[in-house]
Structure formats: C-alpha cells, structure tokens
PDB file of N, CA and C in Angstrom:
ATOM      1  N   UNK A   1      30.094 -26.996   5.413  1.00  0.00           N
ATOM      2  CA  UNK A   1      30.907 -28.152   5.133  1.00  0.00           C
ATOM      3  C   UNK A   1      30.269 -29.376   5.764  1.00  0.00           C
ATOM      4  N   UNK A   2      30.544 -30.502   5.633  1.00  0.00           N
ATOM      5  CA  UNK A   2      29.889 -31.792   6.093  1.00  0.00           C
ATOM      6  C   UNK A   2      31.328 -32.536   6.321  1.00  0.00           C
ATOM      7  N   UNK A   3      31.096 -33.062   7.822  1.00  0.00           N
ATOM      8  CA  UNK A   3      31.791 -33.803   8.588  1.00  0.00           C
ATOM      9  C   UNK A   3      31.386 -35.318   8.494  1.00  0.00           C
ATOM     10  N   UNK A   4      32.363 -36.326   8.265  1.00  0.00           N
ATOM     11  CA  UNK A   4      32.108 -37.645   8.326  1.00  0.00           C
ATOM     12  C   UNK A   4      32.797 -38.763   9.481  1.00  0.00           C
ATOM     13  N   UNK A   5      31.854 -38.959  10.181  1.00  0.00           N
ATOM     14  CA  UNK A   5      32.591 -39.878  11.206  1.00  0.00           C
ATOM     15  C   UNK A   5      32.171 -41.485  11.401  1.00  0.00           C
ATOM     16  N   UNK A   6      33.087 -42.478  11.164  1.00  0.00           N
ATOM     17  CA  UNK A   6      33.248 -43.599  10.739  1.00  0.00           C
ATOM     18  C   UNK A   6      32.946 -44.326  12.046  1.00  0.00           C
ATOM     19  N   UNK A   7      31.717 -45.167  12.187  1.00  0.00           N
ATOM     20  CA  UNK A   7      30.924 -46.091  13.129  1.00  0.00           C
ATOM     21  C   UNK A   7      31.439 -47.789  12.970  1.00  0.00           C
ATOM     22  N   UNK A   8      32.133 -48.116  11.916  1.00  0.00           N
ATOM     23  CA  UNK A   8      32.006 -49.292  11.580  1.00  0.00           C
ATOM     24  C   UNK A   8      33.259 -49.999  12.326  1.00  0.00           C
ATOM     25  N   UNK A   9      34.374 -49.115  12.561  1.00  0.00           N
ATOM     26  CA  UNK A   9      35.563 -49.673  13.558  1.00  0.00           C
ATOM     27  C   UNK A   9      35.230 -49.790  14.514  1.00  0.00           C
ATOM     28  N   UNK A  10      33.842 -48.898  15.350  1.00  0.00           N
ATOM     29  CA  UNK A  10      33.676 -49.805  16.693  1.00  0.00           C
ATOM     30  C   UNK A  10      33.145 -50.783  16.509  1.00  0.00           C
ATOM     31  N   UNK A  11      32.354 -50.555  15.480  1.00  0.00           N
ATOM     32  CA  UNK A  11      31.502 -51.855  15.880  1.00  0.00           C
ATOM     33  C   UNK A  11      32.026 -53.528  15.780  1.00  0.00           C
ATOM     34  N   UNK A  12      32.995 -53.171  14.436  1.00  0.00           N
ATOM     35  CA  UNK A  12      33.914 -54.015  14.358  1.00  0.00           C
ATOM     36  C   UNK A  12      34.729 -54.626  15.468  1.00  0.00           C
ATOM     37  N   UNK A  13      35.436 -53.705  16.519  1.00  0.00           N
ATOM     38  CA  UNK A  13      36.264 -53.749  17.502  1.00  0.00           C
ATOM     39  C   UNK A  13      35.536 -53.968  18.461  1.00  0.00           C
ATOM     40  N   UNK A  14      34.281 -54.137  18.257  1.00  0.00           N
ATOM     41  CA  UNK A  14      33.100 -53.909  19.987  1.00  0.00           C
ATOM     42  C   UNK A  14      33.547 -55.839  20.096  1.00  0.00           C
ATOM     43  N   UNK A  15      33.075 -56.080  21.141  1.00  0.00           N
ATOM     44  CA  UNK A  15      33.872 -57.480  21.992  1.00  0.00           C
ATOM     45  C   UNK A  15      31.867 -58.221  21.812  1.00  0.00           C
ATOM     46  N   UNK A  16      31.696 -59.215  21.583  1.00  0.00           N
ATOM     47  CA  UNK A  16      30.947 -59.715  21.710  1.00  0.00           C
ATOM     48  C   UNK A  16      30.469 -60.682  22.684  1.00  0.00           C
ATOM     49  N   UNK A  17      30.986 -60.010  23.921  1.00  0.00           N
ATOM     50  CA  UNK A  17      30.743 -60.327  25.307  1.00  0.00           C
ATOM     51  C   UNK A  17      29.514 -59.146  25.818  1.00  0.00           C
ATOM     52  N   UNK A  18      28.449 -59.724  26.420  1.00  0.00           N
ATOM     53  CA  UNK A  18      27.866 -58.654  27.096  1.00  0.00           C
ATOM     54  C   UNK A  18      28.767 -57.814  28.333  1.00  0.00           C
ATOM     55  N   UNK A  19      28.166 -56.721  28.181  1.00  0.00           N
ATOM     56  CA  UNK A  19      28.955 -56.107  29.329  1.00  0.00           C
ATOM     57  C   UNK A  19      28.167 -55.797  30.772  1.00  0.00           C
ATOM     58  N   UNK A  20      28.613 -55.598  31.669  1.00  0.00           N
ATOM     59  CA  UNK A  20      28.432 -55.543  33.174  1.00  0.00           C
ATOM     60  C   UNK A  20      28.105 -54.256  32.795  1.00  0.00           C
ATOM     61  N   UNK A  21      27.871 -53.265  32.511  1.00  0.00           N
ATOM     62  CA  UNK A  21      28.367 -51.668  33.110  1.00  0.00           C
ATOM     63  C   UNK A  21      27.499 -51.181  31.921  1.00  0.00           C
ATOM     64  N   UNK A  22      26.657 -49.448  32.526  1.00  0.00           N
ATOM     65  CA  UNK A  22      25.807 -49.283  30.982  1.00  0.00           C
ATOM     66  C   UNK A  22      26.629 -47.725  31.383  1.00  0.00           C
ATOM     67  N   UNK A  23      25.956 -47.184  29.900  1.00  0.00           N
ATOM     68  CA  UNK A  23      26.725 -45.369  30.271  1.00  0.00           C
ATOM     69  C   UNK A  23      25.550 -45.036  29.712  1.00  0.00           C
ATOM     70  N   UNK A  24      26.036 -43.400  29.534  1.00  0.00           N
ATOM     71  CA  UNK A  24      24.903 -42.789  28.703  1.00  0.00           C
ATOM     72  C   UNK A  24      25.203 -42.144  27.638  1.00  0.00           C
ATOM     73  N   UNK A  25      24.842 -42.216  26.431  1.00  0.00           N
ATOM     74  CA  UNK A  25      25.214 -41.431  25.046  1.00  0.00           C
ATOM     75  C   UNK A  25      24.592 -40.576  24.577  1.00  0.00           C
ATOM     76  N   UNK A  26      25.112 -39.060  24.496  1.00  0.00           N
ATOM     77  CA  UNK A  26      24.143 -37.946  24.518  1.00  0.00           C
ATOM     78  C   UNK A  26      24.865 -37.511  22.888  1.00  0.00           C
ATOM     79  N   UNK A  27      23.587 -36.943  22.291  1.00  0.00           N
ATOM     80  CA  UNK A  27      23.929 -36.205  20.899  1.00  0.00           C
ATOM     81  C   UNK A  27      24.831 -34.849  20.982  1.00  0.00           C
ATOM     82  N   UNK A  28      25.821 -34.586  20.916  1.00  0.00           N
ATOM     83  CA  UNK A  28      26.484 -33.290  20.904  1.00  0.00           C
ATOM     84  C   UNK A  28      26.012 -32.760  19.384  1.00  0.00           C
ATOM     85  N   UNK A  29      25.886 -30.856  19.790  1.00  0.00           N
ATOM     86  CA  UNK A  29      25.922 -30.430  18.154  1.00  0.00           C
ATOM     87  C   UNK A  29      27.149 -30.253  17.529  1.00  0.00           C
ATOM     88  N   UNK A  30      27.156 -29.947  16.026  1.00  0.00           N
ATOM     89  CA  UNK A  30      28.572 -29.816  15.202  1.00  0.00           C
ATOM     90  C   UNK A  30      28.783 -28.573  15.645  1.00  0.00           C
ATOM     91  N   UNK A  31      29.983 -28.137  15.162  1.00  0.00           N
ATOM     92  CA  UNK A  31      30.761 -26.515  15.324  1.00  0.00           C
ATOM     93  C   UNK A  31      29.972 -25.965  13.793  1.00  0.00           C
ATOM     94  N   UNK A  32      29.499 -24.571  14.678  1.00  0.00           N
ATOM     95  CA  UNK A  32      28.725 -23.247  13.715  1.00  0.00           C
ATOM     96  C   UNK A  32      29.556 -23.673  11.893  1.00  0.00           C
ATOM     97  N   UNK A  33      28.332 -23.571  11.289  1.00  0.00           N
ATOM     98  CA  UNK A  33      28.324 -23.736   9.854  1.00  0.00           C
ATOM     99  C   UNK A  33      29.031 -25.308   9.564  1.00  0.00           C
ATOM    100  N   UNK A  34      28.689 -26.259  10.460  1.00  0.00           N
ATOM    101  CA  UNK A  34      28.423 -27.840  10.086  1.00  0.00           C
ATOM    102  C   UNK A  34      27.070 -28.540  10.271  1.00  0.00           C
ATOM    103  N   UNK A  35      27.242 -29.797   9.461  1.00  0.00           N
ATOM    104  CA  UNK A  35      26.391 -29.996   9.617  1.00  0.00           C
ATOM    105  C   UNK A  35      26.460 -31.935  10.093  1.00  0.00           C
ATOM    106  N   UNK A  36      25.793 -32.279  10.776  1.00  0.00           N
ATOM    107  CA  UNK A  36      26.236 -33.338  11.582  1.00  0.00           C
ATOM    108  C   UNK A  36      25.639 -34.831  11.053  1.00  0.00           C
ATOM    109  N   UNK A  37      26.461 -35.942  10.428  1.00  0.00           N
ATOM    110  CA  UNK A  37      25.499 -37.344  10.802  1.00  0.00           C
ATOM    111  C   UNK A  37      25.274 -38.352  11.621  1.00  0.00           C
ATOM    112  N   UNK A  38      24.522 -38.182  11.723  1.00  0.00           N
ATOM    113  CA  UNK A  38      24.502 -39.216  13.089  1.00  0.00           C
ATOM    114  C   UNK A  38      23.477 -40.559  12.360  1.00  0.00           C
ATOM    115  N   UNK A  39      24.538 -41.641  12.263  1.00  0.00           N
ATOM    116  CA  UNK A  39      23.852 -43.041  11.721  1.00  0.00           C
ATOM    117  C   UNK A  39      24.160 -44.454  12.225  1.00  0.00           C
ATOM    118  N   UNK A  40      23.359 -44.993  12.033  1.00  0.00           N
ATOM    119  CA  UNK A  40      23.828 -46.579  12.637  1.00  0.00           C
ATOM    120  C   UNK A  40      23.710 -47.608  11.624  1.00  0.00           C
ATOM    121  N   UNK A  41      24.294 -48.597  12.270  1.00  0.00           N
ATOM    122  CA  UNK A  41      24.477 -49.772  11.009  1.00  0.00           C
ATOM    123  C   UNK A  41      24.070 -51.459  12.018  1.00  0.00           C
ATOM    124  N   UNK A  42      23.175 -51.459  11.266  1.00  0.00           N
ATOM    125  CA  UNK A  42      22.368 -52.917  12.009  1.00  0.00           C
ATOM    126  C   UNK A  42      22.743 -54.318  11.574  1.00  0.00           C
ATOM    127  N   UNK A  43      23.829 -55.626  12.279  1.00  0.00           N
ATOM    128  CA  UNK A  43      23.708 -56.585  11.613  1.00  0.00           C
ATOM    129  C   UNK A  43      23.130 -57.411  12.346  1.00  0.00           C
ATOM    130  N   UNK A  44      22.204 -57.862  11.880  1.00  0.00           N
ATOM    131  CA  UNK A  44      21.488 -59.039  12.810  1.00  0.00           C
ATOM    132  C   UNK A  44      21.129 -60.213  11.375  1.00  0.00           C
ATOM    133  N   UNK A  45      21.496 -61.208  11.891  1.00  0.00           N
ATOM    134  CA  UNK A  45      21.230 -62.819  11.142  1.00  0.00           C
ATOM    135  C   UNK A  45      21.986 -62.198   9.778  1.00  0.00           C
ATOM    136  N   UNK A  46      23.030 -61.842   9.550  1.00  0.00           N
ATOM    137  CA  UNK A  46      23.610 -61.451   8.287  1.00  0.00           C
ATOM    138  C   UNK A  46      23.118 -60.196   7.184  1.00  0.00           C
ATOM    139  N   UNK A  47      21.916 -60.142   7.808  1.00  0.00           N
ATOM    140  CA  UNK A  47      21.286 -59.205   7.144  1.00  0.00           C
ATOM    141  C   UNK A  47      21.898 -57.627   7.973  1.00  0.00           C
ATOM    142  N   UNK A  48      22.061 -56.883   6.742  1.00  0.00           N
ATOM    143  CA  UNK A  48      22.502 -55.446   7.345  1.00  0.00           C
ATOM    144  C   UNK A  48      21.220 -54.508   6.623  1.00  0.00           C
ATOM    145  N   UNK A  49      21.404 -52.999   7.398  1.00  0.00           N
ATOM    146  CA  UNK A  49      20.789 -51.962   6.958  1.00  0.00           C
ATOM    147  C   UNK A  49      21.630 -50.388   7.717  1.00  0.00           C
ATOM    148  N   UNK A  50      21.078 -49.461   6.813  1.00  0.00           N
ATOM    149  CA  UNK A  50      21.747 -48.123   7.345  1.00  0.00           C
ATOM    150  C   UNK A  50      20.952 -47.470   7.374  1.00  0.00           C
ATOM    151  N   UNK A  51      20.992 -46.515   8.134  1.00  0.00           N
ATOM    152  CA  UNK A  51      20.360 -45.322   8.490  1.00  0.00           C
ATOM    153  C   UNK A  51      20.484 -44.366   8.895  1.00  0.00           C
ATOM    154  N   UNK A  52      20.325 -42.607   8.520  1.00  0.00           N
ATOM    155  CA  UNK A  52      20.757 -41.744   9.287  1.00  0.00           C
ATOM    156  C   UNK A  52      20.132 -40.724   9.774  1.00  0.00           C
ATOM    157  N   UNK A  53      20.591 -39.018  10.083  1.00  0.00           N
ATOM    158  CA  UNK A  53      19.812 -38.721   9.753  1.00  0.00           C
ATOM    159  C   UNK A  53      20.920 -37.040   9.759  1.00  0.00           C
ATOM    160  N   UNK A  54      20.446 -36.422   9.627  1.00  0.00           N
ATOM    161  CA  UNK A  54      21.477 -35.208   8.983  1.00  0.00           C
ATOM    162  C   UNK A  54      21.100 -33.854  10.133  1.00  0.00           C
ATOM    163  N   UNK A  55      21.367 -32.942  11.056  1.00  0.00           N
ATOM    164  CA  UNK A  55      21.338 -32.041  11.513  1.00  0.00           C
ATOM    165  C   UNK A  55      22.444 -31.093  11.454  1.00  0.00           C
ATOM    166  N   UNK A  56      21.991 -29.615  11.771  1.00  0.00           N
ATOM    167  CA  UNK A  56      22.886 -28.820  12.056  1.00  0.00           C
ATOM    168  C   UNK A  56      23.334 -28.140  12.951  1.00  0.00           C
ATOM    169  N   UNK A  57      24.202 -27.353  13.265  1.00  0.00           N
ATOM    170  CA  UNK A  57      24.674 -26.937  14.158  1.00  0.00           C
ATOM    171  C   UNK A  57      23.865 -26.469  15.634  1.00  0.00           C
ATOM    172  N   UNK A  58      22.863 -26.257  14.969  1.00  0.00           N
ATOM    173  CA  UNK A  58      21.567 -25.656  15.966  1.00  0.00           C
ATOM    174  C   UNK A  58      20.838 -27.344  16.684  1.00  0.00           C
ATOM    175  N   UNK A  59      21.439 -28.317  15.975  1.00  0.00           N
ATOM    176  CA  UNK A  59      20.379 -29.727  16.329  1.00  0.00           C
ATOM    177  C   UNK A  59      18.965 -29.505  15.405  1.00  0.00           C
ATOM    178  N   UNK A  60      18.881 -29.071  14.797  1.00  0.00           N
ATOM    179  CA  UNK A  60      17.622 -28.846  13.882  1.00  0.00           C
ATOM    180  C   UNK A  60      17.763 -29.756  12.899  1.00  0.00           C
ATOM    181  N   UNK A  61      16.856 -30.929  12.710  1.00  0.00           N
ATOM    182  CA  UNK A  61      16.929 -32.569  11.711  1.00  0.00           C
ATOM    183  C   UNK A  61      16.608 -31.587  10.544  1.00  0.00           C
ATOM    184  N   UNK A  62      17.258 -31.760   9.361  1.00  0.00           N
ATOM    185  CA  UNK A  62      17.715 -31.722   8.098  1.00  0.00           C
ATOM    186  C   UNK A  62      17.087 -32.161   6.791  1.00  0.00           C
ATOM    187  N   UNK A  63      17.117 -33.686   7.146  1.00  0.00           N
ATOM    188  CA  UNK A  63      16.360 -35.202   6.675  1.00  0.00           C
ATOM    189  C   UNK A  63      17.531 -36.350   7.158  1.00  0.00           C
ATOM    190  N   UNK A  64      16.647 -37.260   6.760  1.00  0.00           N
ATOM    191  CA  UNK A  64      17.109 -38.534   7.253  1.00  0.00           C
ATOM    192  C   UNK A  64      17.333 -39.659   5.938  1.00  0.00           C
ATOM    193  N   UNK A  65      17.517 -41.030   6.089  1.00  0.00           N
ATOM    194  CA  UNK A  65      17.353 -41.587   5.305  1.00  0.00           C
ATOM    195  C   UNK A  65      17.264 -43.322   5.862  1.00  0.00           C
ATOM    196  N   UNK A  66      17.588 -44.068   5.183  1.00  0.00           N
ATOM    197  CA  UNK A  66      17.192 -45.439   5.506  1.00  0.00           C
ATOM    198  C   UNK A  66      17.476 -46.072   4.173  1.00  0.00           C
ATOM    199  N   UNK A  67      18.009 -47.553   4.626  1.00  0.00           N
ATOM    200  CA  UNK A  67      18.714 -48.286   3.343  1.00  0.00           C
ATOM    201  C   UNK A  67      18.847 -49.925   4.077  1.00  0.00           C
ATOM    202  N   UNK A  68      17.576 -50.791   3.852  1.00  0.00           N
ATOM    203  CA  UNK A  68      17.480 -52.215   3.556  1.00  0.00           C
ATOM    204  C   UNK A  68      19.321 -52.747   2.747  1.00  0.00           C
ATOM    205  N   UNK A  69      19.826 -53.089   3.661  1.00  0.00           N
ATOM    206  CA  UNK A  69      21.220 -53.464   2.377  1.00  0.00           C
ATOM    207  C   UNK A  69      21.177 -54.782   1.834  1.00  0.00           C
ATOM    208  N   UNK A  70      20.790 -55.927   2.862  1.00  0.00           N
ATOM    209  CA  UNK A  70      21.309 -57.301   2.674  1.00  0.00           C
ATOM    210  C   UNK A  70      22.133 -57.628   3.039  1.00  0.00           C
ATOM    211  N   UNK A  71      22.724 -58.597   2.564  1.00  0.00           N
ATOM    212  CA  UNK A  71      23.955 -59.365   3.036  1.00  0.00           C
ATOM    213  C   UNK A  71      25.321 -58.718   2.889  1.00  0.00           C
ATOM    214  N   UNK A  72      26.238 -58.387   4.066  1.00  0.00           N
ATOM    215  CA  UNK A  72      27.435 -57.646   3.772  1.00  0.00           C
ATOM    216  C   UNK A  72      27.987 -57.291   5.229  1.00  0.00           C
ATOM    217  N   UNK A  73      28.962 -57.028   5.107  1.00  0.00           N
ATOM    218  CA  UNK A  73      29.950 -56.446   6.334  1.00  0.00           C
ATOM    219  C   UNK A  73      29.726 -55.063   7.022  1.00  0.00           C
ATOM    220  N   UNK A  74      30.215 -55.048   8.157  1.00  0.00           N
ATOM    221  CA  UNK A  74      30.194 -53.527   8.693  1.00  0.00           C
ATOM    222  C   UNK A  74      30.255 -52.616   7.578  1.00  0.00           C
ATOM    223  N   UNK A  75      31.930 -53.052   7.544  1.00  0.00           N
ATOM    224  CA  UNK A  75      32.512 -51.851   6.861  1.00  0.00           C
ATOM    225  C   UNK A  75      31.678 -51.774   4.926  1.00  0.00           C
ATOM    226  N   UNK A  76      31.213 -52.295   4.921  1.00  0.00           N
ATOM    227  CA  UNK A  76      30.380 -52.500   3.712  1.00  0.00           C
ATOM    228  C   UNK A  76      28.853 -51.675   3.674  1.00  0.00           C
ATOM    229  N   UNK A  77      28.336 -51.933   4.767  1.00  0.00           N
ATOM    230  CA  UNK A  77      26.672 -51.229   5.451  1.00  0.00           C
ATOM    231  C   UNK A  77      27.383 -49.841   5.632  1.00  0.00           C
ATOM    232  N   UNK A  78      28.308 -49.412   6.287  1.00  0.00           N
ATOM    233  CA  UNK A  78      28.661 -48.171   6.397  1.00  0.00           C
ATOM    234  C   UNK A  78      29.013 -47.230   5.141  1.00  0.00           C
ATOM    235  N   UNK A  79      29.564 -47.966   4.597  1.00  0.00           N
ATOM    236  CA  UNK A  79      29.871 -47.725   3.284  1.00  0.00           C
ATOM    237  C   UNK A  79      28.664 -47.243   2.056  1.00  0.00           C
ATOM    238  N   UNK A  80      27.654 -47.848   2.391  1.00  0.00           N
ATOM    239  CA  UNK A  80      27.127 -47.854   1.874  1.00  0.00           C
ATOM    240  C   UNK A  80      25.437 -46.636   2.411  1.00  0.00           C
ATOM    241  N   UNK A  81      25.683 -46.392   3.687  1.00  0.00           N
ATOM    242  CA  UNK A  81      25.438 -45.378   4.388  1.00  0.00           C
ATOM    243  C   UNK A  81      26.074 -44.020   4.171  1.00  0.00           C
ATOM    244  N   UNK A  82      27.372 -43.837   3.967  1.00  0.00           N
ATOM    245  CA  UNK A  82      27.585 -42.751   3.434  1.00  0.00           C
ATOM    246  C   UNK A  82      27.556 -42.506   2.450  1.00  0.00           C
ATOM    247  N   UNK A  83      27.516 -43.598   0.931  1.00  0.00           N
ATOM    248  CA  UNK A  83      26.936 -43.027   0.042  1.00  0.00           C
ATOM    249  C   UNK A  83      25.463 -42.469   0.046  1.00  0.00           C
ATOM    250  N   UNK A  84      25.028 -43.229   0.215  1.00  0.00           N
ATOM    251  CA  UNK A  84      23.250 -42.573   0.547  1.00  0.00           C
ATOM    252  C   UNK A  84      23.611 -40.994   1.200  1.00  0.00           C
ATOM    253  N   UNK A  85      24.192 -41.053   1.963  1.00  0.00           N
ATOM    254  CA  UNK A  85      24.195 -39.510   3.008  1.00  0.00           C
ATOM    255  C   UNK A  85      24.512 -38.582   1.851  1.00  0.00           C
ATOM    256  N   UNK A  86      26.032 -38.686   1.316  1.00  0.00           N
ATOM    257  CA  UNK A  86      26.492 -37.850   0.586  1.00  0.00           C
ATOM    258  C   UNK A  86      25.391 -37.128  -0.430  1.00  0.00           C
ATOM    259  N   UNK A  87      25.151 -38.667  -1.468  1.00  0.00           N
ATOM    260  CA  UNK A  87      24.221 -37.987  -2.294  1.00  0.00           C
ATOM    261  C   UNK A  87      23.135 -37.508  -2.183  1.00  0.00           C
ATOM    262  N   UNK A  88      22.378 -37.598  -0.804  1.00  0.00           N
ATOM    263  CA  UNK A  88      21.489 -36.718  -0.298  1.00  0.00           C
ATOM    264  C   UNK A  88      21.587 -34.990   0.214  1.00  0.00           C
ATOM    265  N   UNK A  89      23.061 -35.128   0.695  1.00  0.00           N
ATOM    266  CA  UNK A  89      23.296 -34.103   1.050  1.00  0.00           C
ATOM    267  C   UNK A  89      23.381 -33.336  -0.546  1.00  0.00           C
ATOM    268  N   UNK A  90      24.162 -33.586  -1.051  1.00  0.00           N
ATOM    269  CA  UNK A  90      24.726 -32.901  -2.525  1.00  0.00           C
ATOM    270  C   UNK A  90      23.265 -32.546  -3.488  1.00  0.00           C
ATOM    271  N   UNK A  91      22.209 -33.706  -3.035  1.00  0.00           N
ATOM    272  CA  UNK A  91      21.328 -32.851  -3.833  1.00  0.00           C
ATOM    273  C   UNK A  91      20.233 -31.910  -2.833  1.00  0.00           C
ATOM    274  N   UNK A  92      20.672 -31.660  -1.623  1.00  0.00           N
ATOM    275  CA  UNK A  92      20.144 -30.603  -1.128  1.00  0.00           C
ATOM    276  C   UNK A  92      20.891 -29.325  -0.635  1.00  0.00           C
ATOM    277  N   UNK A  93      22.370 -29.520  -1.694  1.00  0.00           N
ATOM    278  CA  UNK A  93      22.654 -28.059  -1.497  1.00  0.00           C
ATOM    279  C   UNK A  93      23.531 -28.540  -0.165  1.00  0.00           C
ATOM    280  N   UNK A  94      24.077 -28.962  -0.025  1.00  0.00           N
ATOM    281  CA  UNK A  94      24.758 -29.191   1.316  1.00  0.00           C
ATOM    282  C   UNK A  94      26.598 -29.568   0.417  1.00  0.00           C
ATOM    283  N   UNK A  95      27.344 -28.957   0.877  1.00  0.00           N
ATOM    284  CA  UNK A  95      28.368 -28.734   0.121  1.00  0.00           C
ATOM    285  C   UNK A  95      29.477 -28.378   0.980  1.00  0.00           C
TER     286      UNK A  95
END
C-alpha cells in the first residue's frame, strides 16, 4: 500500500521568523509492506519545484523524481508532487 503525508501545512504554518533553536530530523522507515515518500517543496522568488523520492520498509530508495513547477503555491507544488509520485508509483507496480 502507499502512504501519503502532506508537507505543505507546515510549510504554510512555518512562521517566517528565523528561529533561535536547531533540532535534528531523522528518516524513520514505513510499517512492513509500505512504502514511504519522503519529498520537499521549494519556494524561493515565486518560483516552486518538487521532489521526492520513494523507499520501503527496509529504507531501500525505490526511485525518485523531480518537477521544475513555476509559479504557484505550497499547496499547489505539493499537489503537484503527488501527482508525479502517484503516477510513478502506479506505473511501477506499486499499488
């Protein structure tokens, strides 16, 4: 099965104040017989892009992908990130 988890409400909600304080963000794997995306969504000077990349349960990369968008919103670049994912996944048998 393929799990989808939505990046664009933080980023949306992230405060555009720098912050004082750093952490650390570690990749967890999915639960046995998933398969995981892990993608980001870049806006800098209006210009957006997406990118991901697909693993499984083991952390073993899958494929990836990448998508120049242009001009558009979070929730629009994301959007447009999981289409790319989906139909990548669907034509490799990922279901």
């Amino acid at each position: 099965m393929i799990q989808c988890t939505s990046w664009a409400i933080s980023l949306n909600s992230a405060s555009h104040r720098i912050a004082n304080h750093s952490f650390q963000v570690c990749w967890s794997p999915s639960s046995l017989g998933w398969t995981k995306l892990n993608g980001a969504v870049r806006l800098d000077s209006s210009r957006a892009s997406a990118s991901g990349l697909l693993r499984d349960s083991n952390g073993d990369w899958l494929f990836g992908f990448c998508r120049n968008i242009g001009c558009c919103s979070a929730y629009e670049a994301e959007l447009w990130g999981i289409i790319d994912w989906l139909t990548l996944a669907w034509q490799r048998g990922c279901r």
